[in-house]
PDB file of N, CA and C in Angstrom:
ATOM      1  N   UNK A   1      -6.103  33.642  -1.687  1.00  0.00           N
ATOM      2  CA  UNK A   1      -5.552  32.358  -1.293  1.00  0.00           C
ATOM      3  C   UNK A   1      -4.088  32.276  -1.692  1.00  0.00           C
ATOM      4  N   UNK A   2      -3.545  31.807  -0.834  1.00  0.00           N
ATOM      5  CA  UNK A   2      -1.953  31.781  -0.928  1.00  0.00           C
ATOM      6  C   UNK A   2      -1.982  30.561  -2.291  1.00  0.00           C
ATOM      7  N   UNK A   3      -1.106  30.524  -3.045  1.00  0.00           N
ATOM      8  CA  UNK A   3      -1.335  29.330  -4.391  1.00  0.00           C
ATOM      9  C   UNK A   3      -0.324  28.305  -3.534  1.00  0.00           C
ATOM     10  N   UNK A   4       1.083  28.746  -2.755  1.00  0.00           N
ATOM     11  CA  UNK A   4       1.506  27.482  -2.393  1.00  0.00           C
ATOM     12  C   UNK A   4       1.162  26.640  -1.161  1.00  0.00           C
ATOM     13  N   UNK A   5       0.064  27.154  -0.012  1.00  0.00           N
ATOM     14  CA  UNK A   5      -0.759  26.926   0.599  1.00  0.00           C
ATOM     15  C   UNK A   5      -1.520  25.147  -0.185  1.00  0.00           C
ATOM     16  N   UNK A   6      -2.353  26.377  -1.169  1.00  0.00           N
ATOM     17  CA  UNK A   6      -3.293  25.668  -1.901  1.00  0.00           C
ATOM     18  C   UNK A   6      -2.548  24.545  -2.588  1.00  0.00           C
ATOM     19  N   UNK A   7      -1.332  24.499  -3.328  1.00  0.00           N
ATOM     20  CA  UNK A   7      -0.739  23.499  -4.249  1.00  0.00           C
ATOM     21  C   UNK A   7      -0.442  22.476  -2.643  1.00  0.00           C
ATOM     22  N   UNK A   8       0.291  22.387  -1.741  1.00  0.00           N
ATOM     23  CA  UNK A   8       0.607  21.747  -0.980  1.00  0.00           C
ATOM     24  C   UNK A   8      -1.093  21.172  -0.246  1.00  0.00           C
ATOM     25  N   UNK A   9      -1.655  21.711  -0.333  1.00  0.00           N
ATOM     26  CA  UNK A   9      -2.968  20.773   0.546  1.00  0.00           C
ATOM     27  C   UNK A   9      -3.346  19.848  -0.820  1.00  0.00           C
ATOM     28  N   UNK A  10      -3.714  20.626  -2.266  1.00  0.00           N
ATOM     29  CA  UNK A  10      -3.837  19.861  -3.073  1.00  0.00           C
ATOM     30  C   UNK A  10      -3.280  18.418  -2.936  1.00  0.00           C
ATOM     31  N   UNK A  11      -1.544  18.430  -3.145  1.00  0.00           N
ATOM     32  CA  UNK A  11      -0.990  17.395  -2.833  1.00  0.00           C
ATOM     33  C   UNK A  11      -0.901  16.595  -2.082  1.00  0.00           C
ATOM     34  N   UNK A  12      -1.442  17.183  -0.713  1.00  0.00           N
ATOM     35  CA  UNK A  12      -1.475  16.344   0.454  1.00  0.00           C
ATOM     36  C   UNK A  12      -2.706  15.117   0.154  1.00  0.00           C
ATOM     37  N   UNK A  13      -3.548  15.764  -0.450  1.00  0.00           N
ATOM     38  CA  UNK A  13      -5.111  15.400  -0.525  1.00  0.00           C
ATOM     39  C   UNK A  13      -4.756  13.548  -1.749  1.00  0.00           C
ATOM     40  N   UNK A  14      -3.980  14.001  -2.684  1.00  0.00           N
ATOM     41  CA  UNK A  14      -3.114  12.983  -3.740  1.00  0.00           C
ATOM     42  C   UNK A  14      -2.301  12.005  -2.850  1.00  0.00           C
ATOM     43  N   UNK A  15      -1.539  12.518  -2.134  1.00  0.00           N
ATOM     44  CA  UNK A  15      -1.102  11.734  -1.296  1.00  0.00           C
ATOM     45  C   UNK A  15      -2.005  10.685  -0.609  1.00  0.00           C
ATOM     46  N   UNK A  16      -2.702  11.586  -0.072  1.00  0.00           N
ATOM     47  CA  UNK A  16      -3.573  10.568   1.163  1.00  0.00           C
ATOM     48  C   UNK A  16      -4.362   9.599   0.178  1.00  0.00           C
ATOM     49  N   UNK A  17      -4.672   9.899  -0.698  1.00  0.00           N
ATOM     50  CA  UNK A  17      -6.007   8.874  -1.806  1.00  0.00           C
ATOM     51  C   UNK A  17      -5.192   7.967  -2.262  1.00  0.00           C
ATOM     52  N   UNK A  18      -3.164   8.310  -3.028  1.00  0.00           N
ATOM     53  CA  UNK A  18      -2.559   7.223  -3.374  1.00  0.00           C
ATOM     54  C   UNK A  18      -2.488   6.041  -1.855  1.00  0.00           C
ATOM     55  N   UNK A  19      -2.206   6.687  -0.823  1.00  0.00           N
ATOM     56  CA  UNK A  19      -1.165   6.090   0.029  1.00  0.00           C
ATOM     57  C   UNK A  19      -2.996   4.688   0.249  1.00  0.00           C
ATOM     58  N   UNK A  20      -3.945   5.532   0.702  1.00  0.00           N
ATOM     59  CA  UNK A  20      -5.051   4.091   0.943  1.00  0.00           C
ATOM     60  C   UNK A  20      -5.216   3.248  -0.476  1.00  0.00           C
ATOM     61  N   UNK A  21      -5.166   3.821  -1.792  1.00  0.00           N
ATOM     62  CA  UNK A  21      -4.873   2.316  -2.982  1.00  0.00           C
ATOM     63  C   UNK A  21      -3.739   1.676  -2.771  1.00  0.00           C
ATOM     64  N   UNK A  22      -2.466   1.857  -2.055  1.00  0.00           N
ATOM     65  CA  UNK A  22      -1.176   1.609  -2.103  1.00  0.00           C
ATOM     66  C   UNK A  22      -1.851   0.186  -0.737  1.00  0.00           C
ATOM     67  N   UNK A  23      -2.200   1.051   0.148  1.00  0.00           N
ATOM     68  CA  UNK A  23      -2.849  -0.384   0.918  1.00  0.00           C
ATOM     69  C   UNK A  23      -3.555  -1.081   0.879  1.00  0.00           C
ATOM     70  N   UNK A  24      -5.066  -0.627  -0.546  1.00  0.00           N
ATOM     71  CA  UNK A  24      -5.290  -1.757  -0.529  1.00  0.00           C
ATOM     72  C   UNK A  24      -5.084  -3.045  -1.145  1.00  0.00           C
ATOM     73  N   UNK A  25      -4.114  -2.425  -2.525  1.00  0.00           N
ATOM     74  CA  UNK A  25      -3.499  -3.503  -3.367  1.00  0.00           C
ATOM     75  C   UNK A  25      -2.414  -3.888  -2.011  1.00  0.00           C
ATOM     76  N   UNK A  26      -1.676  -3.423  -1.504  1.00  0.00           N
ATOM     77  CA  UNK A  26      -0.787  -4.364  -1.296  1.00  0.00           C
ATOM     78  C   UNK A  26      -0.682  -4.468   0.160  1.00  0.00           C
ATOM     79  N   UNK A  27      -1.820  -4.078   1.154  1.00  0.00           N
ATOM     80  CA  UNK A  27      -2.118  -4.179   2.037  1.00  0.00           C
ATOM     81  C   UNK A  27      -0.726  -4.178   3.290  1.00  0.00           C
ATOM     82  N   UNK A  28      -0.029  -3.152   2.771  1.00  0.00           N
ATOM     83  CA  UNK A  28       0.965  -2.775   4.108  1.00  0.00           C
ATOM     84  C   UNK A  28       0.953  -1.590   4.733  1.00  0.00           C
ATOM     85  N   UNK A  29       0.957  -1.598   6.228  1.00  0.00           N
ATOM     86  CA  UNK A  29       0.566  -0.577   7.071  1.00  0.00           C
ATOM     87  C   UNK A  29       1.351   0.849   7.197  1.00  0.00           C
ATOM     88  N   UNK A  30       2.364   0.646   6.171  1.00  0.00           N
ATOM     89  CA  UNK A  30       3.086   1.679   6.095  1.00  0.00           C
ATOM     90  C   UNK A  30       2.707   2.575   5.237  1.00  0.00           C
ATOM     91  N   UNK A  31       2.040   2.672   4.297  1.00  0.00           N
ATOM     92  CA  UNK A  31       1.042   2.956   3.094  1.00  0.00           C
ATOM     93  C   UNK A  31       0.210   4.266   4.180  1.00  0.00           C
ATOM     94  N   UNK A  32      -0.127   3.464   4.920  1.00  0.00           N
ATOM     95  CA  UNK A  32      -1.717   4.053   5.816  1.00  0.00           C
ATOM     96  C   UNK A  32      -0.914   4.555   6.796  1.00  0.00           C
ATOM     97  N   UNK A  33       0.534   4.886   7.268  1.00  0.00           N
ATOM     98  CA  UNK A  33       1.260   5.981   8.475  1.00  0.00           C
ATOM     99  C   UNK A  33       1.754   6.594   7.858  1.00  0.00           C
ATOM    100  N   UNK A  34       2.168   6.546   5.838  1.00  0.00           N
ATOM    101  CA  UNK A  34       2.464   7.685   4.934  1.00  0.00           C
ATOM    102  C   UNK A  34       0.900   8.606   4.896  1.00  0.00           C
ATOM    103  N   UNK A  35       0.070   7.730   4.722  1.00  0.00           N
ATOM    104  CA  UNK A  35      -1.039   8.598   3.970  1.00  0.00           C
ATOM    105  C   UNK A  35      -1.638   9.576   5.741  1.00  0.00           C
ATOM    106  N   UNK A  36      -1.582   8.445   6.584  1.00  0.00           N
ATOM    107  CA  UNK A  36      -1.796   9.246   7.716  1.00  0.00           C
ATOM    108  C   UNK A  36      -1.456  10.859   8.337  1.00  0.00           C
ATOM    109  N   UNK A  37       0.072  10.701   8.190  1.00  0.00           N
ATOM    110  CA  UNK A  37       0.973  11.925   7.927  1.00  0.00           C
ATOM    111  C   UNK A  37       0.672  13.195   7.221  1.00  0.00           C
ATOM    112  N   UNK A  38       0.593  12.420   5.551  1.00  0.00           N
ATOM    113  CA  UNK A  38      -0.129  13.644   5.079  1.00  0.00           C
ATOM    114  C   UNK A  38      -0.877  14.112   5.110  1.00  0.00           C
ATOM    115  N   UNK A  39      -2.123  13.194   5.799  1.00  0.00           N
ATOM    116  CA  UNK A  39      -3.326  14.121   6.418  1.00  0.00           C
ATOM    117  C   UNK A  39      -3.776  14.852   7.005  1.00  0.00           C
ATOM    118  N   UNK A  40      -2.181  14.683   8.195  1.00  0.00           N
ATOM    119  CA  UNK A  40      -2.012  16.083   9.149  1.00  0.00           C
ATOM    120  C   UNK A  40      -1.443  16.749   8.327  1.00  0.00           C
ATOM    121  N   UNK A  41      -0.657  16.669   7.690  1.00  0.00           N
ATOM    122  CA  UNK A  41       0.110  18.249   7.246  1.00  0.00           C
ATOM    123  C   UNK A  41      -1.390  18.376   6.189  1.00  0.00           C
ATOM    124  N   UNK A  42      -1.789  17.842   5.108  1.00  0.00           N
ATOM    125  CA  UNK A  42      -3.094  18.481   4.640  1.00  0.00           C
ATOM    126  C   UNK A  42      -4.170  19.447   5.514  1.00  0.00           C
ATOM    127  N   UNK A  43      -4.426  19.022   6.979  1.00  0.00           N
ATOM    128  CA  UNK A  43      -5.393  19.829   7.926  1.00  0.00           C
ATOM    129  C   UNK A  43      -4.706  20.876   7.992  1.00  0.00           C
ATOM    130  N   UNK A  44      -3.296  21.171   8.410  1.00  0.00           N
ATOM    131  CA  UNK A  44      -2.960  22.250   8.513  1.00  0.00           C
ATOM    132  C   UNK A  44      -2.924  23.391   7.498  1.00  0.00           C
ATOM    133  N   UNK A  45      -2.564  22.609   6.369  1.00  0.00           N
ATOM    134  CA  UNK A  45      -2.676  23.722   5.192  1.00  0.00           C
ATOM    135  C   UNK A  45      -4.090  23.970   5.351  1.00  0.00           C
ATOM    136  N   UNK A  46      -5.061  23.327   5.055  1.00  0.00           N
ATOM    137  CA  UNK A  46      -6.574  23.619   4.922  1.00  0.00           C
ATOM    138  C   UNK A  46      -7.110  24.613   6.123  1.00  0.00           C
ATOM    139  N   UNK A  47      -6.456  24.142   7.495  1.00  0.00           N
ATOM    140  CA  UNK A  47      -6.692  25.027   8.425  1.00  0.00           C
ATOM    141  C   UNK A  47      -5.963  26.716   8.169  1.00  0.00           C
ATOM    142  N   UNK A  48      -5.000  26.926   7.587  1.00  0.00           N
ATOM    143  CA  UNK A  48      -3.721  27.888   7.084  1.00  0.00           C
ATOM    144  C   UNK A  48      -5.378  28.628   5.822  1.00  0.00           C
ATOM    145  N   UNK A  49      -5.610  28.065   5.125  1.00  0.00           N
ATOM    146  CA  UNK A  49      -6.276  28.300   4.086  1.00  0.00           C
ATOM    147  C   UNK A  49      -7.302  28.997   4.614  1.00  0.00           C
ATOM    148  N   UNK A  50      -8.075  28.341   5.489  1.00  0.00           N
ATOM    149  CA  UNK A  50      -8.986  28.956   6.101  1.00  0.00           C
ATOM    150  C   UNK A  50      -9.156  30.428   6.924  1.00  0.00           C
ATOM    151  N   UNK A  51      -7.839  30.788   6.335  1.00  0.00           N
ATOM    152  CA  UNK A  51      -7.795  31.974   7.628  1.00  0.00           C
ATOM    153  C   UNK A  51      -7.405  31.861   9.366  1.00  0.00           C
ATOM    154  N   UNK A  52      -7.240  30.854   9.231  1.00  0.00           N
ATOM    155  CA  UNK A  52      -6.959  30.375  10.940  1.00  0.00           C
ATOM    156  C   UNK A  52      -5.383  30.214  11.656  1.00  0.00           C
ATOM    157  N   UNK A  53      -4.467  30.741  10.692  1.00  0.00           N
ATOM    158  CA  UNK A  53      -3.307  30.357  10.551  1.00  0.00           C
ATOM    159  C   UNK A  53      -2.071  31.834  11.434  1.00  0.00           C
ATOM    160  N   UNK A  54      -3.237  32.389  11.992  1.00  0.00           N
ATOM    161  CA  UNK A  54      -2.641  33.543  12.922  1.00  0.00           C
ATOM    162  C   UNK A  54      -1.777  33.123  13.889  1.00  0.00           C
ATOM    163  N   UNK A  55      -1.615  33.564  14.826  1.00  0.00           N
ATOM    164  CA  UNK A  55      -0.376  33.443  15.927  1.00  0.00           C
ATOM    165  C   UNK A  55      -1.651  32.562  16.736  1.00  0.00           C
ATOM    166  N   UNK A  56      -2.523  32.880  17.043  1.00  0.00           N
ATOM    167  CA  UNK A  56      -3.242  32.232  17.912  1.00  0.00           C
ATOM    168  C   UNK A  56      -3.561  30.614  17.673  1.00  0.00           C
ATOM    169  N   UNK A  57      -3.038  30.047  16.436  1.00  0.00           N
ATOM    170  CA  UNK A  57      -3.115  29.048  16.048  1.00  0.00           C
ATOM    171  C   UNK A  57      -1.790  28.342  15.952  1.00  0.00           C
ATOM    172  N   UNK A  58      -0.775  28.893  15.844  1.00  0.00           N
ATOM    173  CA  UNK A  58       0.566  28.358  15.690  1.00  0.00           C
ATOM    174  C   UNK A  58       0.686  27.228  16.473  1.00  0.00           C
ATOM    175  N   UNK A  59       0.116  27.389  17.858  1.00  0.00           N
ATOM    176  CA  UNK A  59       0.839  25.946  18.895  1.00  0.00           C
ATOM    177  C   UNK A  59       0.175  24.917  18.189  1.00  0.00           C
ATOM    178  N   UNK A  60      -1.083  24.944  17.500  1.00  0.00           N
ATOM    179  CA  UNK A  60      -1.783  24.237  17.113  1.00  0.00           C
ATOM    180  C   UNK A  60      -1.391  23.201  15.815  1.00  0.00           C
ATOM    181  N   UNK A  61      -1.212  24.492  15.440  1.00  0.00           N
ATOM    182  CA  UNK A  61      -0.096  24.266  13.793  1.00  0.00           C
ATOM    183  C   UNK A  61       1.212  23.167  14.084  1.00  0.00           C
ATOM    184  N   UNK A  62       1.825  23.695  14.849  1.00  0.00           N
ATOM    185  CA  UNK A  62       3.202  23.462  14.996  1.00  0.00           C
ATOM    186  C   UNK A  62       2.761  21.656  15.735  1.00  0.00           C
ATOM    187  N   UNK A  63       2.074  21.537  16.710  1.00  0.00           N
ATOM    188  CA  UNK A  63       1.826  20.322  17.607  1.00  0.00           C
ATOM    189  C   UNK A  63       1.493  19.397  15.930  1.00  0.00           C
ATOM    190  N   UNK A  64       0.275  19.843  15.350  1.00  0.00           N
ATOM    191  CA  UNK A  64      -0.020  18.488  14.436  1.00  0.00           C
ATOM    192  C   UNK A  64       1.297  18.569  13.484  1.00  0.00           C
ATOM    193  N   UNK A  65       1.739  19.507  12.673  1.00  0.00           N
ATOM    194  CA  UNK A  65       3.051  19.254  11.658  1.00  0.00           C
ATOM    195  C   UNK A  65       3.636  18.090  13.026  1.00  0.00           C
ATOM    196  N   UNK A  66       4.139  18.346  13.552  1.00  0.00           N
ATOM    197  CA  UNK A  66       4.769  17.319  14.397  1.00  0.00           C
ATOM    198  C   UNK A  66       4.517  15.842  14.766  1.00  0.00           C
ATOM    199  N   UNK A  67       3.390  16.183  14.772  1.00  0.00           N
ATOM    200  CA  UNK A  67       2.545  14.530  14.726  1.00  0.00           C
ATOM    201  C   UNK A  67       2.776  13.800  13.619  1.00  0.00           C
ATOM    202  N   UNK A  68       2.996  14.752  12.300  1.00  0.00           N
ATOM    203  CA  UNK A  68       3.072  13.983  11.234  1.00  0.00           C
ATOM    204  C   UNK A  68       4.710  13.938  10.570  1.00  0.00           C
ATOM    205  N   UNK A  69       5.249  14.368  10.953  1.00  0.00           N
ATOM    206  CA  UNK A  69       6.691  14.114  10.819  1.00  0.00           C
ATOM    207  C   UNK A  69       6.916  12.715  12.130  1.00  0.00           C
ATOM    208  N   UNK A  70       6.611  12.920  13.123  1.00  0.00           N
ATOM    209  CA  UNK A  70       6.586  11.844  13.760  1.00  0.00           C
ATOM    210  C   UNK A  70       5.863  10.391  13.406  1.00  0.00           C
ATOM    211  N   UNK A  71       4.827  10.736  12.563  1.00  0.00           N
ATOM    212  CA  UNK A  71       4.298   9.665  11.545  1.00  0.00           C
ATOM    213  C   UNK A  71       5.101   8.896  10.673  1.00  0.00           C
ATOM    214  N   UNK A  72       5.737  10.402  10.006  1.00  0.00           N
ATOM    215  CA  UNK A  72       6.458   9.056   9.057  1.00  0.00           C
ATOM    216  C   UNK A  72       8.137   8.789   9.513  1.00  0.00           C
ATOM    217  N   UNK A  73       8.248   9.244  10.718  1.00  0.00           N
ATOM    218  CA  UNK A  73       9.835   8.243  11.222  1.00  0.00           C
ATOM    219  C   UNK A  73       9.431   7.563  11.585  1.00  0.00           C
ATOM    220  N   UNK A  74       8.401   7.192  11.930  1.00  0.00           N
ATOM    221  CA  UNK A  74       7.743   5.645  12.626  1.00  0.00           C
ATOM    222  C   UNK A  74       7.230   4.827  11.625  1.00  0.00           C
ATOM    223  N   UNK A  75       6.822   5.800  10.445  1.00  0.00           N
ATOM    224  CA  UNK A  75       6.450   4.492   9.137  1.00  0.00           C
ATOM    225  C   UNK A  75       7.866   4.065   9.004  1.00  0.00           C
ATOM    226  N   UNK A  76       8.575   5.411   8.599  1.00  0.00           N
ATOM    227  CA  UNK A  76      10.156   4.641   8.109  1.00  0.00           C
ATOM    228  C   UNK A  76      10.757   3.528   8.557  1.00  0.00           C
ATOM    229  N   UNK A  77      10.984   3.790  10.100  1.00  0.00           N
ATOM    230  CA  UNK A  77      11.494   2.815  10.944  1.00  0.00           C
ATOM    231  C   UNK A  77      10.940   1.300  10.787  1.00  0.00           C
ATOM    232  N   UNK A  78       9.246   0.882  11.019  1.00  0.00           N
ATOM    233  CA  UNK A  78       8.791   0.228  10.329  1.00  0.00           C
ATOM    234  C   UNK A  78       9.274  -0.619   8.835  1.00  0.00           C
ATOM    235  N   UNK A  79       9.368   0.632   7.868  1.00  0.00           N
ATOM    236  CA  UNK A  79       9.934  -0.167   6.709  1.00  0.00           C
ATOM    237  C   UNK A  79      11.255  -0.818   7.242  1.00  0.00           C
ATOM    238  N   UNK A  80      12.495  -0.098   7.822  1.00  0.00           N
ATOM    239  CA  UNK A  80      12.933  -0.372   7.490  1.00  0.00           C
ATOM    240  C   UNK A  80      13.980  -1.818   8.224  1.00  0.00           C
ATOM    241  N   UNK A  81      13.038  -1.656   9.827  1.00  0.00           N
ATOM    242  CA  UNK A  81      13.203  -2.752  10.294  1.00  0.00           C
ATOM    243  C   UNK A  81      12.652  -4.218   9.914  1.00  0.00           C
ATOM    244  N   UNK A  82      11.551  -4.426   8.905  1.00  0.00           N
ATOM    245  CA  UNK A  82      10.729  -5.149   8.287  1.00  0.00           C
ATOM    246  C   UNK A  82      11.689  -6.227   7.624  1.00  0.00           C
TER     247      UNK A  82
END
């Protein structure tokens, strides 16, 4: 197992558990398009982990990282039009 694979899904996994207490104490939806985010980049590492992380998976890879960078300019924006 790759360790920085593994440390980054770890974190993702921290992420996603803070970002839903973050909403439910303070119940803002930006909380839940941070934690959202990291849930895609978490699948991917976990998917990466799994052995699945060959060329034959890349479009796959590459489409969700994207989803979730696109997650959080849309949380951002959110904050920061708020």
């Amino acid at each position: 197992m790759d360790p920085v694979t593994t440390m980054n899904f770890a974190l993702c996994v921290v992420i996603v558990a803070l970002a839903v207490a973050a909403y439910n104490k303070k119940k803002n939806k930006v909380a839940l398009y941070i934690g959202a985010a990291f849930g895609f980049f978490g699948l991917s590492h976990f998917i990466t982990l799994l052995g699945f992380g060959g060329a034959a998976t890349t479009t796959a890879l590459v489409i969700i990282r994207t989803i979730a960078y696109l997650i959080v300019i849309f949380a951002l924006l959110k904050l920061w039009k708020s």
